[in-house]
PDB file of N, CA and C in Angstrom:
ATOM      1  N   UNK A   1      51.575 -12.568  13.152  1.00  0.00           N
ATOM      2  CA  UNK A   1      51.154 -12.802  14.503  1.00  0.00           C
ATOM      3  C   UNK A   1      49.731 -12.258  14.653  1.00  0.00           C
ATOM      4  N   UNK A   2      48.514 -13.114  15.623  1.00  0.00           N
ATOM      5  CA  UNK A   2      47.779 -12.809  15.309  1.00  0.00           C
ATOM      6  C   UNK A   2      47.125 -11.420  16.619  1.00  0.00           C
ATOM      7  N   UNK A   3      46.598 -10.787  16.399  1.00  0.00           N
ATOM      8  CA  UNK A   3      46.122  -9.463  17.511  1.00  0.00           C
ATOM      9  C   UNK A   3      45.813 -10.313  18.584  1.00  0.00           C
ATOM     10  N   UNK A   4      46.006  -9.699  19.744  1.00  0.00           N
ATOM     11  CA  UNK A   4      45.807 -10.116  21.191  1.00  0.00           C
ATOM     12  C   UNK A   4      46.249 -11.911  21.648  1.00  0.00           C
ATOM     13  N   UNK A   5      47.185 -12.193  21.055  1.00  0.00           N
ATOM     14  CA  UNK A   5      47.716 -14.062  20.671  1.00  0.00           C
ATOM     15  C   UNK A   5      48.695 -13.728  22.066  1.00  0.00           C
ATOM     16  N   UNK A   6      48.694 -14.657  22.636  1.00  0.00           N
ATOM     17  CA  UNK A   6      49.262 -15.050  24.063  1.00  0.00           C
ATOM     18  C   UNK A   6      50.565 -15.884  23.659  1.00  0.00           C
ATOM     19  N   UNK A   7      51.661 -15.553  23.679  1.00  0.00           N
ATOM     20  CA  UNK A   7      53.085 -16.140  23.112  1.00  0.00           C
ATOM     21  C   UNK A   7      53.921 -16.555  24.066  1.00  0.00           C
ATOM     22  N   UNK A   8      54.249 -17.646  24.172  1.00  0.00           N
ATOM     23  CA  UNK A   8      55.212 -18.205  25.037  1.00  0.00           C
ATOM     24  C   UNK A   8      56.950 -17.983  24.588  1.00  0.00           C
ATOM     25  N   UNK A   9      57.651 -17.126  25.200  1.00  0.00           N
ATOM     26  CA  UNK A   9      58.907 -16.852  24.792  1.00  0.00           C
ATOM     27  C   UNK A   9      59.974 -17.397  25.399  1.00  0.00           C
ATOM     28  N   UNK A  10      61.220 -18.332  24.696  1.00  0.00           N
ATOM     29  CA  UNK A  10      62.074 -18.887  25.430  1.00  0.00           C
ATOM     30  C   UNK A  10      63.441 -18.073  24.930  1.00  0.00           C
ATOM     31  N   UNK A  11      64.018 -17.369  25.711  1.00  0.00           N
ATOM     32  CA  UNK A  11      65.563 -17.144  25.442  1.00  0.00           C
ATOM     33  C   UNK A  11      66.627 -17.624  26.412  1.00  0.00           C
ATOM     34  N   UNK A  12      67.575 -18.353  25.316  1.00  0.00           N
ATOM     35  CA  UNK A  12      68.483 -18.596  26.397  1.00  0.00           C
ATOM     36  C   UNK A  12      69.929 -18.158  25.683  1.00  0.00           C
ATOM     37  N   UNK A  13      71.250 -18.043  26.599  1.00  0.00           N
ATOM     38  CA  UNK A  13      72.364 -17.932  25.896  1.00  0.00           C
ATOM     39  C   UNK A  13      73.358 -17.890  26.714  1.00  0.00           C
ATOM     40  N   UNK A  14      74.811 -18.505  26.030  1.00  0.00           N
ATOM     41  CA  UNK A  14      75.902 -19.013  26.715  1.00  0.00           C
ATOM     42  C   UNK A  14      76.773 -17.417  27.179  1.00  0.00           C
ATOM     43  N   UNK A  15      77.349 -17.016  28.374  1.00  0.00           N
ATOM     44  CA  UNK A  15      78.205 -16.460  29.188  1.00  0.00           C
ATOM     45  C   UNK A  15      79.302 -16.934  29.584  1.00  0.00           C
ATOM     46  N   UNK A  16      80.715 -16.433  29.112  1.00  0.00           N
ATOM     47  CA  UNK A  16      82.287 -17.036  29.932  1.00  0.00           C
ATOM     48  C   UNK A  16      81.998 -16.026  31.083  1.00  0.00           C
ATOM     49  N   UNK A  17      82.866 -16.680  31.975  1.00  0.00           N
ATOM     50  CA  UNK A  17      83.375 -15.905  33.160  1.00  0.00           C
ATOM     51  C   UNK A  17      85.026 -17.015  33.518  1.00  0.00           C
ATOM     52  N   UNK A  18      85.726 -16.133  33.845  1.00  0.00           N
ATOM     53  CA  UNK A  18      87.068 -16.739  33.980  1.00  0.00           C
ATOM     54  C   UNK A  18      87.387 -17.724  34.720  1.00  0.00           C
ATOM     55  N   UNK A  19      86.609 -16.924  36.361  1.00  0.00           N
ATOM     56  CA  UNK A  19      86.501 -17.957  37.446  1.00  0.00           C
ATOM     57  C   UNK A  19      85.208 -18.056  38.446  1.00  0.00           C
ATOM     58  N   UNK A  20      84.969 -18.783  39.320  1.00  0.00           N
ATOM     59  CA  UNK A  20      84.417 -18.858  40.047  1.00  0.00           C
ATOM     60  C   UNK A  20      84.048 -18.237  41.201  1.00  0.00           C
ATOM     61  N   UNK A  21      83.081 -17.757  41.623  1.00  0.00           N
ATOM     62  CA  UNK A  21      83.025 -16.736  42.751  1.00  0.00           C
ATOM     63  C   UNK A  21      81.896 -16.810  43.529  1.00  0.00           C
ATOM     64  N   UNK A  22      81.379 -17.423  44.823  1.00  0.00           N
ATOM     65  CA  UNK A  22      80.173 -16.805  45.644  1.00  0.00           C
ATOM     66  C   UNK A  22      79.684 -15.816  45.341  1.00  0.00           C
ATOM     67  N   UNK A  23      80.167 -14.540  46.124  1.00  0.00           N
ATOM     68  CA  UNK A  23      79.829 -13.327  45.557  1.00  0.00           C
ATOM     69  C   UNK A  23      79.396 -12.423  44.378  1.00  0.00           C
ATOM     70  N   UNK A  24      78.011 -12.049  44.196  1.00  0.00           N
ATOM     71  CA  UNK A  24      77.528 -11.865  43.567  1.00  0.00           C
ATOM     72  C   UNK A  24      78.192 -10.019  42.536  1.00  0.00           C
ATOM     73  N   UNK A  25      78.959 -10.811  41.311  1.00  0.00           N
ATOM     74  CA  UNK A  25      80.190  -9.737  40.729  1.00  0.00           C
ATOM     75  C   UNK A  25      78.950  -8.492  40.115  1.00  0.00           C
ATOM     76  N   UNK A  26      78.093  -9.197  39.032  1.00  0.00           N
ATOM     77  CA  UNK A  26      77.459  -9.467  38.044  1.00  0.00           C
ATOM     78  C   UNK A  26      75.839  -9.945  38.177  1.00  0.00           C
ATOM     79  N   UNK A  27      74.872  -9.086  38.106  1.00  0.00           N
ATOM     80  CA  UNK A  27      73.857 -10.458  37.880  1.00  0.00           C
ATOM     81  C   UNK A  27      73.596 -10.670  36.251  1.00  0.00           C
ATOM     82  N   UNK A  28      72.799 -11.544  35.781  1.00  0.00           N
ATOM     83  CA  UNK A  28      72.527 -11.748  34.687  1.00  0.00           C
ATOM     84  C   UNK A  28      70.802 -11.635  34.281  1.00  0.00           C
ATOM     85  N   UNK A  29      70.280 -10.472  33.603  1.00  0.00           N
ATOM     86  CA  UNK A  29      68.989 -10.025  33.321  1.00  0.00           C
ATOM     87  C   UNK A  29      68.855 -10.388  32.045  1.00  0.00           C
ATOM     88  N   UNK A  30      67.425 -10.872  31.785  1.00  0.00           N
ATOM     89  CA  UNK A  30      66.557 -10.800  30.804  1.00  0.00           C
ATOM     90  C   UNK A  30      65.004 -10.173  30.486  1.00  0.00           C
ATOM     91  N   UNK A  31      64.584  -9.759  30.084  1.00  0.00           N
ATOM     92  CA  UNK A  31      63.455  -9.815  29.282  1.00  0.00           C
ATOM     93  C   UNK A  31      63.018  -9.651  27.976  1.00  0.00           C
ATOM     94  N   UNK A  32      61.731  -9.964  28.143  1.00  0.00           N
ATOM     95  CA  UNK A  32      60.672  -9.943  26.742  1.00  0.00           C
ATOM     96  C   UNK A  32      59.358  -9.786  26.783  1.00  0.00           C
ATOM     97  N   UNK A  33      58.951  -8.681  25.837  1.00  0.00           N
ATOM     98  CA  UNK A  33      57.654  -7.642  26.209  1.00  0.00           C
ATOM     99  C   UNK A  33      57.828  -7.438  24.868  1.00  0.00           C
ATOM    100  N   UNK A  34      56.149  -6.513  24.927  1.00  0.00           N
ATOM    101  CA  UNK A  34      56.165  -5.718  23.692  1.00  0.00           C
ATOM    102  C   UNK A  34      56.278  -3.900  24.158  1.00  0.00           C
ATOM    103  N   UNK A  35      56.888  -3.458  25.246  1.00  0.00           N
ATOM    104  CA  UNK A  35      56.932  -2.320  25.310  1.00  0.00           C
ATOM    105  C   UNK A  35      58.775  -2.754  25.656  1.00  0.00           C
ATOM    106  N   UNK A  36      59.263  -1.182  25.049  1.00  0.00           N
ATOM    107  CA  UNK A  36      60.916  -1.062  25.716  1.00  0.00           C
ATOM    108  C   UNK A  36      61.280  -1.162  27.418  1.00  0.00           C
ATOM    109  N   UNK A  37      62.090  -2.366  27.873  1.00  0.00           N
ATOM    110  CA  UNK A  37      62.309  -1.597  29.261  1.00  0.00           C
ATOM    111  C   UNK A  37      62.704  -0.241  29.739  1.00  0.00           C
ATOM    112  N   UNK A  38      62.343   0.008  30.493  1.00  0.00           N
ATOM    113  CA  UNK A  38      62.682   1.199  30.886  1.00  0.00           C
ATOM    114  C   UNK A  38      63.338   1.374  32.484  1.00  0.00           C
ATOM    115  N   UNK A  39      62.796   0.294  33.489  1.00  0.00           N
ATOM    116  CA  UNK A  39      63.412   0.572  34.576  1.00  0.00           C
ATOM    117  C   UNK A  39      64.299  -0.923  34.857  1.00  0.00           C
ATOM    118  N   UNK A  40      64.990  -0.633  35.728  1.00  0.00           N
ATOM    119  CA  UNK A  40      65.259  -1.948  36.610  1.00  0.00           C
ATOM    120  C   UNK A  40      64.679  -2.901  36.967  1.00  0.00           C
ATOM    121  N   UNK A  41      63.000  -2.466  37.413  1.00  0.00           N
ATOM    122  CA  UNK A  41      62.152  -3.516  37.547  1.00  0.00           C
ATOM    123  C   UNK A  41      61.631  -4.236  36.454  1.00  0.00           C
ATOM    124  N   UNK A  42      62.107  -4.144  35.716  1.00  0.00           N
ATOM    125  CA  UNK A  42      60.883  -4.643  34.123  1.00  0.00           C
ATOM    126  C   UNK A  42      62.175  -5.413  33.971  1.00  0.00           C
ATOM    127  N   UNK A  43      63.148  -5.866  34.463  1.00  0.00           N
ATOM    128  CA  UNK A  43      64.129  -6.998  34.058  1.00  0.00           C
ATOM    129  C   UNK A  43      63.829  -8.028  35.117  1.00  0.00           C
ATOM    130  N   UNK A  44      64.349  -9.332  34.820  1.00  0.00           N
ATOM    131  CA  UNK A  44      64.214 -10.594  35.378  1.00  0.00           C
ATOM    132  C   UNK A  44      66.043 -11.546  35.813  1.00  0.00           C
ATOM    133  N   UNK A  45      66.158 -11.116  37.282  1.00  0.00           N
ATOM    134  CA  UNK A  45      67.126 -11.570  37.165  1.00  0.00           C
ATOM    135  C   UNK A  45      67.285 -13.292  37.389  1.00  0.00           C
ATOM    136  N   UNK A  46      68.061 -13.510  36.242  1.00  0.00           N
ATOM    137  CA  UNK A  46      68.162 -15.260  35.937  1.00  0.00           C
ATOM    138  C   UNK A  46      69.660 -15.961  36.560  1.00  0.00           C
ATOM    139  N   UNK A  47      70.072 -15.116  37.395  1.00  0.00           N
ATOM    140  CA  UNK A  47      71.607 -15.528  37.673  1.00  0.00           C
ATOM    141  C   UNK A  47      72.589 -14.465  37.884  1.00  0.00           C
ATOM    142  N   UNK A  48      73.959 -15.443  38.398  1.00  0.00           N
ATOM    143  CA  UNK A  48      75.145 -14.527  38.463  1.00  0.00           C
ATOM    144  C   UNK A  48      76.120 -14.469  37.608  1.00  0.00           C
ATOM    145  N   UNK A  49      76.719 -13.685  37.118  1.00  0.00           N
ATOM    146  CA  UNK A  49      78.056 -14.139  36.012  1.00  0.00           C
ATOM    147  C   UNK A  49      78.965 -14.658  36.396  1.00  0.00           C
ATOM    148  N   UNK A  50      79.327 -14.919  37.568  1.00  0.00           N
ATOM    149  CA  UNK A  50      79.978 -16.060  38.301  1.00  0.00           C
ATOM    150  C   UNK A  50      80.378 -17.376  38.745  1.00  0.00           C
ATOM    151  N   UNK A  51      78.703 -17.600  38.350  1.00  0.00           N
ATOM    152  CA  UNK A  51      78.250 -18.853  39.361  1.00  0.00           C
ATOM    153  C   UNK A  51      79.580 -20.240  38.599  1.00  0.00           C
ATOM    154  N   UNK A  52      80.227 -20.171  37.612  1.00  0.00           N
ATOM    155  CA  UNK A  52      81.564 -21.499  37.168  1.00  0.00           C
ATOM    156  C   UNK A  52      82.235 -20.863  36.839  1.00  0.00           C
ATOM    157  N   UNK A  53      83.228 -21.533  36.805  1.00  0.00           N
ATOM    158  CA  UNK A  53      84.299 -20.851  35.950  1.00  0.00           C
ATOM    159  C   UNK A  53      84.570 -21.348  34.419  1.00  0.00           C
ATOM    160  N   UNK A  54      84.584 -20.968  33.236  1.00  0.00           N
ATOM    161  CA  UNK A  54      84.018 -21.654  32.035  1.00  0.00           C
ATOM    162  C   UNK A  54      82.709 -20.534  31.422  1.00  0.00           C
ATOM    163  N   UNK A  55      82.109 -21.637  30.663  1.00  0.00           N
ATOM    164  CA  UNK A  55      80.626 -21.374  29.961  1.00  0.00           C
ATOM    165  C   UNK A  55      79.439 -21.755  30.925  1.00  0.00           C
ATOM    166  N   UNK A  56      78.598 -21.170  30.960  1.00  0.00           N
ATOM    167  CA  UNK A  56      77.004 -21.775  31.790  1.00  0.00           C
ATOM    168  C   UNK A  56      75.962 -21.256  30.572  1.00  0.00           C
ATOM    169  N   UNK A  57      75.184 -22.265  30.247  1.00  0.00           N
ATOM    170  CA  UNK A  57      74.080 -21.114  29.595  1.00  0.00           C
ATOM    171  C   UNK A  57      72.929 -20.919  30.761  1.00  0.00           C
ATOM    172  N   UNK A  58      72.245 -19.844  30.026  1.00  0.00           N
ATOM    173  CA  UNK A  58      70.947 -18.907  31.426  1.00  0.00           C
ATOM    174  C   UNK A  58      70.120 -18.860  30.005  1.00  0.00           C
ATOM    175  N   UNK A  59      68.592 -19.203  30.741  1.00  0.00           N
ATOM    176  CA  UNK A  59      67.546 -19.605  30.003  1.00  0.00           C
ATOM    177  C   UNK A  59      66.658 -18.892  30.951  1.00  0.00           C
ATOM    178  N   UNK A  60      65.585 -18.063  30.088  1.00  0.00           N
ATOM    179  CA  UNK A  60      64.337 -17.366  30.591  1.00  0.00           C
ATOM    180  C   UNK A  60      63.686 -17.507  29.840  1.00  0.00           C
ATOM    181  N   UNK A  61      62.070 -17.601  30.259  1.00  0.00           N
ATOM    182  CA  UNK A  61      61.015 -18.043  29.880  1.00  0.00           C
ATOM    183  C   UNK A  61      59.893 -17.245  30.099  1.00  0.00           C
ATOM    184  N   UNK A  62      59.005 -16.588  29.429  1.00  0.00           N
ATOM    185  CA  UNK A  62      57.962 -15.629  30.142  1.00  0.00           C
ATOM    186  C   UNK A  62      56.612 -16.238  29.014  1.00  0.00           C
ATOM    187  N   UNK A  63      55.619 -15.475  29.230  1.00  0.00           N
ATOM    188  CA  UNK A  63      54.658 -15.505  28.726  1.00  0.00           C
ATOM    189  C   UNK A  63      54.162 -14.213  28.236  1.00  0.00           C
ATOM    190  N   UNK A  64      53.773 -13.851  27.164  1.00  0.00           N
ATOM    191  CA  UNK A  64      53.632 -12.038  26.661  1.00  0.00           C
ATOM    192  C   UNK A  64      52.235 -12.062  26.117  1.00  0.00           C
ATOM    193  N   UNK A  65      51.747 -10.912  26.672  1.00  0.00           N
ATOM    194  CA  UNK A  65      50.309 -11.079  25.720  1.00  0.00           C
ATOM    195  C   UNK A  65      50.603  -9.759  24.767  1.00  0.00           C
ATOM    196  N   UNK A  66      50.526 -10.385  23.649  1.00  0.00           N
ATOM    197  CA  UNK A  66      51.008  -9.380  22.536  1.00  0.00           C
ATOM    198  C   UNK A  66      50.238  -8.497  22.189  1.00  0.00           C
ATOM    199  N   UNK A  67      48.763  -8.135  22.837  1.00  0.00           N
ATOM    200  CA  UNK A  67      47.849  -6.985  22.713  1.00  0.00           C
ATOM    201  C   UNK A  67      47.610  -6.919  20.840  1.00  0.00           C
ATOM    202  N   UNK A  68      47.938  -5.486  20.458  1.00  0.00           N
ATOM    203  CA  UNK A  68      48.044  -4.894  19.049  1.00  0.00           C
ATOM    204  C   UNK A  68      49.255  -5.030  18.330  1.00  0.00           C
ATOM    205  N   UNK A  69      50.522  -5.455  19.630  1.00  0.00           N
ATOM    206  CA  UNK A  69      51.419  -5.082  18.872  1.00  0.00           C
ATOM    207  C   UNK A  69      51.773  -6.046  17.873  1.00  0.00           C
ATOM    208  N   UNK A  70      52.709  -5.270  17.197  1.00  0.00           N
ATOM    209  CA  UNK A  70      53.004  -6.494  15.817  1.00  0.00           C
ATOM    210  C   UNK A  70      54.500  -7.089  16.302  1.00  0.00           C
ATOM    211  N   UNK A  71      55.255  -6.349  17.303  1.00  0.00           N
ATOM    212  CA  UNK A  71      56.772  -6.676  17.656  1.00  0.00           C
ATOM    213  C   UNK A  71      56.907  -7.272  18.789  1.00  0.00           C
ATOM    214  N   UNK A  72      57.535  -8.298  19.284  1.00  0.00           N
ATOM    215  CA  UNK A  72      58.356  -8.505  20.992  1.00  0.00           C
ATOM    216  C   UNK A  72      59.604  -8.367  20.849  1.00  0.00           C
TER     217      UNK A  72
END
């Protein structure tokens, strides 16, 4: 990877939940950085673990500027 390279990151991935629910049980967070999260705010919430009953996949998308580092 090259120093200071601007990376477009896609993660996505499948969640069961049994049943269905309005009410928010669960949310569902992601991120991607090159530093460790550390708070609550440095996550991205993409959903509820609720929202079917079954499989849903949840897909997040960010943009990272990878500075020095060599890791995301």
């Amino acid at each position: 990877m090259k120093k200071n390279a601007k990376i477009k990151i896609d993660i996505s991935f499948d969640l069961y939940s049994e049943q269905e629910s309005f009410n928010t049980i669960a949310a569902i967070c992601a991120y991607a950085g090159i530093r460790k999260p550390e708070t609550e705010e440095d996550f991205s919430v993409i959903g509820s673990a609720n929202e079917v009953a079954g499989w849903k996949r949840y897909s997040f998308t960010t943009d990272v500027d990878a500075g020095f580092s060599e890791e995301i």
